[in-house]
N, C-alpha and C. Protein backbone atom coordinates (compact mmCIF):
# COMPACT_ATOMS: atom_id res chain seq x y z
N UNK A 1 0.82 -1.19 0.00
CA UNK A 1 0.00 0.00 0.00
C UNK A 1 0.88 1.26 0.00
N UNK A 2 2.17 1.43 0.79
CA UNK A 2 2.87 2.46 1.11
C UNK A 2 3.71 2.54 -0.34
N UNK A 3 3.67 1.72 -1.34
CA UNK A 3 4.78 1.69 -2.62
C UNK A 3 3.43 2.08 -3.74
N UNK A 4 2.34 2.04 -3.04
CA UNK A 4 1.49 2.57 -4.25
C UNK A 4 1.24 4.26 -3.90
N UNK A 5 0.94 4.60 -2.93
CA UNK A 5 0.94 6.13 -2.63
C UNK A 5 1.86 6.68 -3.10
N UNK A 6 2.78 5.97 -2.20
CA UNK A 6 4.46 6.61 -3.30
C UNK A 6 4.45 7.07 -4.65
N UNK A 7 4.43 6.21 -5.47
CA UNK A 7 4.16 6.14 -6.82
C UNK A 7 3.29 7.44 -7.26
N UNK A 8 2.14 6.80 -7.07
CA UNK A 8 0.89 8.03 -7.23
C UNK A 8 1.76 9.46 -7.12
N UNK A 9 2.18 9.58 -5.76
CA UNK A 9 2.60 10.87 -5.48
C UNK A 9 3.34 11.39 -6.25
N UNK A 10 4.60 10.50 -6.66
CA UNK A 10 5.71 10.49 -7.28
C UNK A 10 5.17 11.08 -8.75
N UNK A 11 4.16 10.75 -9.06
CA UNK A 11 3.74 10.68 -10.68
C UNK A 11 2.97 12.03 -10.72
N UNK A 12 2.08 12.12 -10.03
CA UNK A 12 1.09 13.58 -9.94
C UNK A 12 2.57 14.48 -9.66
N UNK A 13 3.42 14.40 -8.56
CA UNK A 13 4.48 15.74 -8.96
C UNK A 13 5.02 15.76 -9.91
N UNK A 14 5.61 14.71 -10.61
CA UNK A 14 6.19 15.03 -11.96
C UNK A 14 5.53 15.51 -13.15
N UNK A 15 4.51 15.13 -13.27
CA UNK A 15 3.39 15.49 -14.32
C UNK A 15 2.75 16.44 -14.15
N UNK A 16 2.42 17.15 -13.04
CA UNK A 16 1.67 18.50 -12.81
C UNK A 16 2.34 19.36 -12.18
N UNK A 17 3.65 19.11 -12.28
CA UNK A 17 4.12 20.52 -11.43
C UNK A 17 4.00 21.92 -12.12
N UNK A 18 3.37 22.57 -10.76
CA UNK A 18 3.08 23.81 -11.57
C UNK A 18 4.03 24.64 -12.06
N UNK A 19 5.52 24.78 -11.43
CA UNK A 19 6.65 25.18 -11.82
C UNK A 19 6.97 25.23 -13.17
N UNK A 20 6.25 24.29 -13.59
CA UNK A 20 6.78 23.76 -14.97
C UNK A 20 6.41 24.65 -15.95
N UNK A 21 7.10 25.40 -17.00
CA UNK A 21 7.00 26.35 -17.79
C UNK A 21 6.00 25.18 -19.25
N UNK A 22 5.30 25.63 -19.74
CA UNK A 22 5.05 24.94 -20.90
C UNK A 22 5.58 24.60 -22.07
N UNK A 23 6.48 25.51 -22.50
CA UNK A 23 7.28 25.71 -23.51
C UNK A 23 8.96 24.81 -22.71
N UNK A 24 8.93 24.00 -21.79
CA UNK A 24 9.88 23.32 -21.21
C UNK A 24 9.99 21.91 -21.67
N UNK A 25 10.46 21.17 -21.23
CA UNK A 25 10.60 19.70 -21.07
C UNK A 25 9.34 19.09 -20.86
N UNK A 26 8.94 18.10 -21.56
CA UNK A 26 7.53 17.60 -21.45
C UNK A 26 7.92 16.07 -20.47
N UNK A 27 7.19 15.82 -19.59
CA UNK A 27 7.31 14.18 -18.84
C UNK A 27 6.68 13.50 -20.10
N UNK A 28 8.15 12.15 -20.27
CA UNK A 28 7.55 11.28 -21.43
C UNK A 28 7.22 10.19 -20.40
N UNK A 29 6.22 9.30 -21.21
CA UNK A 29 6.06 8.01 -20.74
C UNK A 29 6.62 7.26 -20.09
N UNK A 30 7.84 6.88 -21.01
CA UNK A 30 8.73 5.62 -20.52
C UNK A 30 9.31 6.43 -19.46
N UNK A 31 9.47 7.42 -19.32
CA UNK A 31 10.05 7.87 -17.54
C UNK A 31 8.87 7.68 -17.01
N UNK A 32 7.46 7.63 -16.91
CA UNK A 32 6.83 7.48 -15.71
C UNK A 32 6.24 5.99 -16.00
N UNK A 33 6.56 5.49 -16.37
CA UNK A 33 6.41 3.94 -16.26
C UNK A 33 7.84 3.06 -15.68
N UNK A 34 8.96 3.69 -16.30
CA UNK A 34 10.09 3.69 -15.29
C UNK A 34 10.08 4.05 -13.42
N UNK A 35 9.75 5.27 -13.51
CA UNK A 35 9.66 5.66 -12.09
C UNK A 35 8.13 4.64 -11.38
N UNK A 36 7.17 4.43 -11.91
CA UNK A 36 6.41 3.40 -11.48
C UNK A 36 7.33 2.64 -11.06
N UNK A 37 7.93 1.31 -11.96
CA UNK A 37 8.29 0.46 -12.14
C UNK A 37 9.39 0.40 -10.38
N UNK A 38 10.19 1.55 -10.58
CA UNK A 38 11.36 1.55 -9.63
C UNK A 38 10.77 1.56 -8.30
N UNK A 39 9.92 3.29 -8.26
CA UNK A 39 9.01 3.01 -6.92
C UNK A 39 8.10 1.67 -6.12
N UNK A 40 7.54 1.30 -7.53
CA UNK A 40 7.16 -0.09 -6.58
C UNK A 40 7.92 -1.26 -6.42
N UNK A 41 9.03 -1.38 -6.61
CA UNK A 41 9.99 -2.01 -6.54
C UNK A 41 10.67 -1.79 -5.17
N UNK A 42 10.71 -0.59 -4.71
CA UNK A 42 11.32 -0.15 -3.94
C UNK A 42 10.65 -0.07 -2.83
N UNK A 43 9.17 -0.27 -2.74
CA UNK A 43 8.55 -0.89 -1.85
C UNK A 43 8.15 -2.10 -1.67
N UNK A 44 8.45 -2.93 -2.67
CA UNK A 44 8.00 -4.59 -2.54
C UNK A 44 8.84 -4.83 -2.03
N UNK A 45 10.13 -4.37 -2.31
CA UNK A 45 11.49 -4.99 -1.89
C UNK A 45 11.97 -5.45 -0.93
N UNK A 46 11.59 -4.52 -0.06
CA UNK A 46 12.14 -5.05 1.78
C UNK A 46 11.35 -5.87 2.22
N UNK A 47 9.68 -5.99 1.75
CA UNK A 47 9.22 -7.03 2.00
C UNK A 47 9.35 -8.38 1.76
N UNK A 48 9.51 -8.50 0.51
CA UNK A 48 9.81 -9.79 -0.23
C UNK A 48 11.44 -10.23 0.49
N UNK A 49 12.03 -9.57 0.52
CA UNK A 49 13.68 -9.65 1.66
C UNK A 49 13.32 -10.10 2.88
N UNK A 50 12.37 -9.56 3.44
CA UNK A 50 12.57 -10.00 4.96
C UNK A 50 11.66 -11.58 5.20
N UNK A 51 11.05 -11.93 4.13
CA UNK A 51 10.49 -13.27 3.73
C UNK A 51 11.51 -14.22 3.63
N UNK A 52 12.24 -13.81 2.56
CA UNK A 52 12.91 -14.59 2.28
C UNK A 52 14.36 -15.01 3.29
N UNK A 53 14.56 -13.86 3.96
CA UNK A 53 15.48 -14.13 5.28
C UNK A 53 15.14 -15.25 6.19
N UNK A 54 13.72 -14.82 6.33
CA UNK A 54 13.13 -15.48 7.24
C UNK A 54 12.94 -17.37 7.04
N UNK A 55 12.67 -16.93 5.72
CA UNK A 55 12.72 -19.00 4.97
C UNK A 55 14.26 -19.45 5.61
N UNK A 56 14.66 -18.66 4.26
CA UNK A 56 15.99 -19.31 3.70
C UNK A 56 17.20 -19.02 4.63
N UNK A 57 17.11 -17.57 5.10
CA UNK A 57 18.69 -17.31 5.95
C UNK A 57 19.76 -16.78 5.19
N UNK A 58 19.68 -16.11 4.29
CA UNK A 58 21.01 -16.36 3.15
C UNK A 58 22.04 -15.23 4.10
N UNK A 59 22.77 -15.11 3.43
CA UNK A 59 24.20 -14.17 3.85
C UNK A 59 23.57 -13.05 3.35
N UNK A 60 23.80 -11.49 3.83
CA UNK A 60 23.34 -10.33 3.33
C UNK A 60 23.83 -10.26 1.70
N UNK A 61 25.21 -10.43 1.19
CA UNK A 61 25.62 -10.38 0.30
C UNK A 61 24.93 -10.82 -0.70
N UNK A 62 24.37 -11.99 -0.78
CA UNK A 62 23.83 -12.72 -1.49
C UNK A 62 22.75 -11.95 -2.08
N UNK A 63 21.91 -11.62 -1.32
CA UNK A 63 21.01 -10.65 -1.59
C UNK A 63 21.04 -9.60 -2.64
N UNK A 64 22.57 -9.03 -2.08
CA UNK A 64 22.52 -7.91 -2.75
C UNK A 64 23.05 -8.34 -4.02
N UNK A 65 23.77 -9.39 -3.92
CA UNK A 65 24.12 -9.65 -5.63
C UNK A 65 22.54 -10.19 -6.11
N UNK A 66 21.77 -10.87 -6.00
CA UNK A 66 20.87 -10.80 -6.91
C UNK A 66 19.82 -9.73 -7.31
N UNK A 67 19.82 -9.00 -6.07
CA UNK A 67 19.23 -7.58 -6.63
C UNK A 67 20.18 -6.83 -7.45
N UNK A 68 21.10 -6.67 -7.65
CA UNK A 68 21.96 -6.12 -8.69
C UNK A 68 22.35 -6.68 -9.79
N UNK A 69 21.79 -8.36 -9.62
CA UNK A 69 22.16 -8.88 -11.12
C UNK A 69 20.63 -8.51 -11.92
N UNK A 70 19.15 -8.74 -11.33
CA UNK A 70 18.50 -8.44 -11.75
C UNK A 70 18.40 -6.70 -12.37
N UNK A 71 18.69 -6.20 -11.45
CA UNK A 71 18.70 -4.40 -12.08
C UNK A 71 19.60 -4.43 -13.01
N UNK A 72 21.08 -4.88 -13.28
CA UNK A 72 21.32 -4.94 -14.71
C UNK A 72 20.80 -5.39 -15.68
N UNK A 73 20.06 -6.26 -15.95
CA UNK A 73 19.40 -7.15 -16.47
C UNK A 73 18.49 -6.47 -17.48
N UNK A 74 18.06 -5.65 -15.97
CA UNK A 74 16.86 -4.94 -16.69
C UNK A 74 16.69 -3.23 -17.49
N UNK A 75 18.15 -3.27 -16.91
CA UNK A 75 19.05 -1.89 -17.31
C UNK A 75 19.30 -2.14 -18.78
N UNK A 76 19.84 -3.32 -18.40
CA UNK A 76 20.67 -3.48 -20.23
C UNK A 76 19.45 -3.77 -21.18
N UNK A 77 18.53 -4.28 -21.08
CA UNK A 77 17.37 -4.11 -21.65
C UNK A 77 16.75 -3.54 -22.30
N UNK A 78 16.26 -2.48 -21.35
CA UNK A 78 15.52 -1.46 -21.50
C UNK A 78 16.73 -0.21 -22.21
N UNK A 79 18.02 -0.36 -22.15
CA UNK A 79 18.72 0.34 -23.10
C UNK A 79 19.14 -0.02 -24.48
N UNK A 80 18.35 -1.30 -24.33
CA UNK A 80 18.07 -1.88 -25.99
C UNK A 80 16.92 -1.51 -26.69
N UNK A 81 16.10 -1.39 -26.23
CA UNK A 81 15.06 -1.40 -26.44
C UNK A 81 14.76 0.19 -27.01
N UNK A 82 15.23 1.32 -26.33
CA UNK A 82 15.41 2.31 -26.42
C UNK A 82 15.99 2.66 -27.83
N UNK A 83 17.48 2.01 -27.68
CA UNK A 83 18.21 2.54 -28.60
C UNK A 83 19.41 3.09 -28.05
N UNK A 84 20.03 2.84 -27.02
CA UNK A 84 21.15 3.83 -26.14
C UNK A 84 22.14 2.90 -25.67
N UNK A 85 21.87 1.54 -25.97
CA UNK A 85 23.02 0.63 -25.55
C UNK A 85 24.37 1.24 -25.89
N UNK A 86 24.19 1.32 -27.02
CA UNK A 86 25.70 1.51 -27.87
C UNK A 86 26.70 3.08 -27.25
């Protein structure tokens, strides 16, 4: 619930800030489906972690290498996909 407010919030400031001149930078999509994507990630995360501590036990490290093999993963990806690998 707390990774969906987030989000929300996250998305209504970027998209409606009133600051924002019109003749400026427009919010594209794939950034707010990105910032979705990250924000709720960033709240599933500690949950799904402290589950899995709780099963399995692993070493902290461990952890963090598969959360960082997955975020490349999905880095290198999505910079294919784009067009920006290169």
């Amino acid at each position: 619930m707390v990774a969906v407010v987030v989000t929300l919030g996250m998305i209504i400031f970027k998209v409606y800030d009133p600051n924002q001149k019109k003749d400026e930078h427009k919010t594209e999509l794939i950034g707010i489906v990105l910032m979705v994507f990250s924000l709720i990630g960033e709240g599933l995360l500690p949950d799904f972690q402290a589950v899995i501590k709780q099963n399995f036990k692993p070493v902290p490290t461990v952890l963090l290498v598969f959360v960082n093999k997955w975020t490349f993963f999905v880095t290198v990806a999505f910079s294919i996909v784009t067009g920006h690998f290169l």
